[in-house]
Protein backbone atom coordinates (compact mmCIF):
# COMPACT_ATOMS: atom_id res chain seq x y z
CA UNK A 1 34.57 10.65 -20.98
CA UNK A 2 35.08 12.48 -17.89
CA UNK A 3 33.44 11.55 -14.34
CA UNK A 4 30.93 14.26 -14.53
CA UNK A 5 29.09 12.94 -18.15
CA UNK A 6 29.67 9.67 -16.34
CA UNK A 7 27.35 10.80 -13.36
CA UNK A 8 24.96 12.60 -15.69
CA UNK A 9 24.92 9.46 -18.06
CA UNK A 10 23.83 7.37 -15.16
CA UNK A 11 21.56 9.88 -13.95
CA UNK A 12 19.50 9.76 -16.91
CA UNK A 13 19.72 5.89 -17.57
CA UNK A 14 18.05 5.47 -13.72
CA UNK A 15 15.60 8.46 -14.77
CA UNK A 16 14.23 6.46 -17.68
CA UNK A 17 13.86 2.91 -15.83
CA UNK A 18 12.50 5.32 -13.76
CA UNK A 19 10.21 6.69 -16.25
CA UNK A 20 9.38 3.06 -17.83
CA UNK A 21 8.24 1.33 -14.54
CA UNK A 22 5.19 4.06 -14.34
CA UNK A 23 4.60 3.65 -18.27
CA UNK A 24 3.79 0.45 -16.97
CA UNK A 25 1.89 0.82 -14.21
CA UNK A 26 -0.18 3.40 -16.31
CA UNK A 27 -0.77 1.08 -19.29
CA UNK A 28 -1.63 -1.66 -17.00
CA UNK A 29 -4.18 0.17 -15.65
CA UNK A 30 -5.39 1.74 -18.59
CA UNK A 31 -5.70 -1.93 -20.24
CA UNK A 32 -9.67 -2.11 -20.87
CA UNK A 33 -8.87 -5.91 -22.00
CA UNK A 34 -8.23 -6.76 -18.42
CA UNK A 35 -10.28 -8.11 -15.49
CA UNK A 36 -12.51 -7.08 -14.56
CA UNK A 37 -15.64 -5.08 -15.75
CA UNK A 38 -18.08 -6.60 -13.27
CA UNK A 39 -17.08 -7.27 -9.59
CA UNK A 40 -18.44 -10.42 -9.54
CA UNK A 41 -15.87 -11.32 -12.11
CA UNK A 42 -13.14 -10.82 -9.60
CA UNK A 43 -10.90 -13.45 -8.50
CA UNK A 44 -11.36 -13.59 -4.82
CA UNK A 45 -9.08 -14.62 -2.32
CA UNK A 46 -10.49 -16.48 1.00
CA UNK A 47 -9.07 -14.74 4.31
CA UNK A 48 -9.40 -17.45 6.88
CA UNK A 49 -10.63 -15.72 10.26
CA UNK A 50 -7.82 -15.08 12.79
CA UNK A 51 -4.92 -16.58 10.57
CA UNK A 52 -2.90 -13.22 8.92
CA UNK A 53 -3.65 -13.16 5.04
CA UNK A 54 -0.28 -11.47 2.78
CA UNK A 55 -1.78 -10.19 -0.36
CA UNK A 56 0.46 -8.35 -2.97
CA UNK A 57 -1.10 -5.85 -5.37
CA UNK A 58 0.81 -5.34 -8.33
CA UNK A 59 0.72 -4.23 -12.01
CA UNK A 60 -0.35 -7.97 -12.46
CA UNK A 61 -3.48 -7.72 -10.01
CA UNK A 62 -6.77 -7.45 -11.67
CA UNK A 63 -7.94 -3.70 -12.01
CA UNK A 64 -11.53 -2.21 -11.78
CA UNK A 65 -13.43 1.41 -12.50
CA UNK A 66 -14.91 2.65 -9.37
CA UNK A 67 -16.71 6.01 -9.18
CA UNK A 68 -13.58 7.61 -8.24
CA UNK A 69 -11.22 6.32 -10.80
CA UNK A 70 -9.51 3.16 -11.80
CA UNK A 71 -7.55 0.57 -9.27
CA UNK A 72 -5.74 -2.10 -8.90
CA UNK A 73 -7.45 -4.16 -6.50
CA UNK A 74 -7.42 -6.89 -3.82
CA UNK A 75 -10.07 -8.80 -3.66
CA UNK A 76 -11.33 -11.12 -0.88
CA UNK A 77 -13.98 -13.82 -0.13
CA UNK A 78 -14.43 -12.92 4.01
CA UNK A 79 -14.49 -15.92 6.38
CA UNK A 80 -17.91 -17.05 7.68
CA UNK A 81 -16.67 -17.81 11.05
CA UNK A 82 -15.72 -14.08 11.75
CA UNK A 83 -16.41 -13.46 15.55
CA UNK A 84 -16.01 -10.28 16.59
CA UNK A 85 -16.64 -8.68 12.76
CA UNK A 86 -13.64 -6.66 12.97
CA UNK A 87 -10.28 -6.63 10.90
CA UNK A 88 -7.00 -5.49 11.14
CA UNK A 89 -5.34 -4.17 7.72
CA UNK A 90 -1.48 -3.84 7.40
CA UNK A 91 -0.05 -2.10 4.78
CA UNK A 92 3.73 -2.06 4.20
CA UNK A 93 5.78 0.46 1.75
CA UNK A 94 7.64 -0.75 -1.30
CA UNK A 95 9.31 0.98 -3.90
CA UNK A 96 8.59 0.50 -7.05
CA UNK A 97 12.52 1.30 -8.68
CA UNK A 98 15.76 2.24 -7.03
CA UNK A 99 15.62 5.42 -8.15
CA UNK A 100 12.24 6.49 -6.50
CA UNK A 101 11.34 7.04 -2.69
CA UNK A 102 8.90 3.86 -1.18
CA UNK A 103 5.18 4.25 -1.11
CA UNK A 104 2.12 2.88 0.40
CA UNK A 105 -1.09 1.43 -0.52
CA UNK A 106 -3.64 3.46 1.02
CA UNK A 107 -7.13 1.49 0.47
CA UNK A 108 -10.83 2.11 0.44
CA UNK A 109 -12.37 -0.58 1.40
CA UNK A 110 -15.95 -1.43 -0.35
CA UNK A 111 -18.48 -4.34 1.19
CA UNK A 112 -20.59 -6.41 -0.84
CA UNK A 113 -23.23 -9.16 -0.19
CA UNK A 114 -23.37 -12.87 -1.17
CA UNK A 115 -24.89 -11.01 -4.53
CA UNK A 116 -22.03 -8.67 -5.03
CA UNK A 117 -24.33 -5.85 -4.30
CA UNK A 118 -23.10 -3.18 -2.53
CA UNK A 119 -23.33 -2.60 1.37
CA UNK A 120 -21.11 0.03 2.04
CA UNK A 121 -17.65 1.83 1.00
CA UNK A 122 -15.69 3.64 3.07
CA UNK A 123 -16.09 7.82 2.21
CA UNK A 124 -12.14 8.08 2.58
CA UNK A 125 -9.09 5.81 2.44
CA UNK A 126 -8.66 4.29 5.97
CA UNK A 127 -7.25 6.47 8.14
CA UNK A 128 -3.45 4.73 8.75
CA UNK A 129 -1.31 4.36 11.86
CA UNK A 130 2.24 4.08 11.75
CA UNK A 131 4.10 1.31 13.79
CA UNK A 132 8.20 1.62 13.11
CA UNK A 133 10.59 -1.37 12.34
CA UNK A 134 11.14 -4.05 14.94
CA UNK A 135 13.43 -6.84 15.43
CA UNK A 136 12.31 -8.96 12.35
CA UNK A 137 9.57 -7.09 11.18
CA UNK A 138 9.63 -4.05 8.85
CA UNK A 139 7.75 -1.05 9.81
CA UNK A 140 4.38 -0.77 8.17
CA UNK A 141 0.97 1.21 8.50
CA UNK A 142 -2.40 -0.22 9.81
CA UNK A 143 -5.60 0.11 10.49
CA UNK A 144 -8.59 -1.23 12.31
CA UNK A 145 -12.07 -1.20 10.91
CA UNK A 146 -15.66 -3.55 11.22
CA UNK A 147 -17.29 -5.64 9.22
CA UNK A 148 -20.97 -5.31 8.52
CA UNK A 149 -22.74 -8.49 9.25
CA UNK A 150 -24.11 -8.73 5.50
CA UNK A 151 -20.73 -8.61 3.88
CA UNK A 152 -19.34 -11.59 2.57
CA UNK A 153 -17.09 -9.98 0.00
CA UNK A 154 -14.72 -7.13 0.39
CA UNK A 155 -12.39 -5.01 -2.19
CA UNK A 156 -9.84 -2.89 -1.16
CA UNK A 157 -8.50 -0.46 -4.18
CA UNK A 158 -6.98 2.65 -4.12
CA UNK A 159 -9.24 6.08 -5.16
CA UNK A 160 -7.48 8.06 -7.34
CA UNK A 161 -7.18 11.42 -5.11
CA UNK A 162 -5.25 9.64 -2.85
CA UNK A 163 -2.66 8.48 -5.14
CA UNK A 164 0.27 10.80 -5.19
CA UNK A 165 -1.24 12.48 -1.51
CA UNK A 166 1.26 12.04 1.57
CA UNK A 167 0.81 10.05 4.82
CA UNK A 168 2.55 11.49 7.84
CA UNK A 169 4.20 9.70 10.37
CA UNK A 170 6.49 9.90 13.45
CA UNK A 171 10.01 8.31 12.11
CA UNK A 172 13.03 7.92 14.52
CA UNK A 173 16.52 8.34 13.53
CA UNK A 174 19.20 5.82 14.95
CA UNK A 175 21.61 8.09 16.81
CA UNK A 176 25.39 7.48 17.59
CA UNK A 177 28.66 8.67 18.40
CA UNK A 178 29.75 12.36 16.63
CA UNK A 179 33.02 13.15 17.29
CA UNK A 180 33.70 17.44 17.62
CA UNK A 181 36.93 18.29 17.31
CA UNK A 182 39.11 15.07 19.10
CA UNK A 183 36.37 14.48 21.86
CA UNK A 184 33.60 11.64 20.54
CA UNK A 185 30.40 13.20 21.37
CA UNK A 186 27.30 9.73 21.75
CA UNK A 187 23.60 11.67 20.02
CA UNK A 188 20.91 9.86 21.15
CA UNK A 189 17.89 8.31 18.85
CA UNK A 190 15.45 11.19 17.71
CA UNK A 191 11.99 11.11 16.49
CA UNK A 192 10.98 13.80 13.25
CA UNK A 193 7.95 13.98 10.97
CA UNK A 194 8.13 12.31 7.80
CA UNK A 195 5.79 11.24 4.99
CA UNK A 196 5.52 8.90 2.06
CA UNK A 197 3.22 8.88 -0.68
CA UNK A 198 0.31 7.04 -1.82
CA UNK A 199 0.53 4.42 -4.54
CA UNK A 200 -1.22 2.27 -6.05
CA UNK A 201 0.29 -0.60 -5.49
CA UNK A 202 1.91 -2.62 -1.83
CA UNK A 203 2.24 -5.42 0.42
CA UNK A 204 -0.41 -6.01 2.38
CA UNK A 205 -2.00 -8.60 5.39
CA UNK A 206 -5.29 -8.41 6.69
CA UNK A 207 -6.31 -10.31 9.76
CA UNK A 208 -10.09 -10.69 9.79
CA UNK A 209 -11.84 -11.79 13.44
């Protein structure tokens, strides 16, 4: 077997694992057996107030049918003691196999009361802002958004016309030394657009205050 059916062999094996991992992101979320039908039925995570919460949302995070489509969801129990009634939501790419580009959970966030009644829902996923890498942190997206005084539950999921819909954002390439014919030649770090889809799953830490 030459190298070329060798590339195109692998090619194909990383286009079905490919190909698998959103078969099973798809029959997750198309899994009717699954919690949760009522959002009172959802397990709830505390957030303590001014202490970051991580949260992963996964194929193995409870799922829910929202007026605009099905999510996987995170689900919190807000803290009591919130101040200020504000919250700061980070949201970090992750990719789901090696053969795809990252992506980012891109939330709408809807309130509820102590009865799991509805208070409000954001009309579009919160608007992100992009902070790059740093010395031991990766770069992520956030965003900064109040609390009503009611709410004592919140679920962030991920509407359906956002999936698949790119974020843009300011990246910076790490410059260095080019050399042009014998003569080394330093470039210096640029910034250019780039983008990365929405997903419907991520990594993500809310802060509540």
């Amino acid at each position: 077997m030459n190298a070329r059916c060798l590339l195109l062999l692998g090619s194909l094996v990383l286009l079905s694992a490919c190909a698998s991992e959103d078969l099973k992101q798809s029959e997750a979320l198309a899994n009717e057996q699954r919690c949760c039908k009522r959002l009172e039925d959802l397990p709830f995570t505390d957030t303590p107030a001014g202490k970051p919460l991580k949260v992963s949302v996964t194929i193995d995070s409870p799922s829910f049918r929202f007026k605009d489509g099905k999510s996987f969801v995170a689900p919190l129990r807000l803290a009591m003691d919130r101040q200020q009634g504000i919250a700061r939501l980070k949201t970090f790419s992750v990719t789901k196999h090696i053969t795809q580009e990252s992506e980012v959970y891109c939330p709408k966030i809807l309130f509820l009361d102590s009865d799991y009644r509805v208070l409000a829902n954001s009309p579009e996923a919160l608007a992100l802002y992009y902070v790059g890498p740093g010395l031991i942190q990766a770069d992520y997206w956030f965003s900064d958004f109040a609390i009503p005084p009611e709410a004592r539950f919140a679920v962030l999921y991920t509407p359906m016309l956002v999936v698949g819909k790119s974020i843009s954002y300011e990246g910076v390439s790490i410059g260095g030394p080019i050399v042009i014919g014998k003569k080394p030649i330093y470039s210096p770090a640029y910034s250019r657009t780039e983008s990365v889809p929405c997903g419907q799953i991520g990594e993500l830490e809310i802060e509540v205050h």
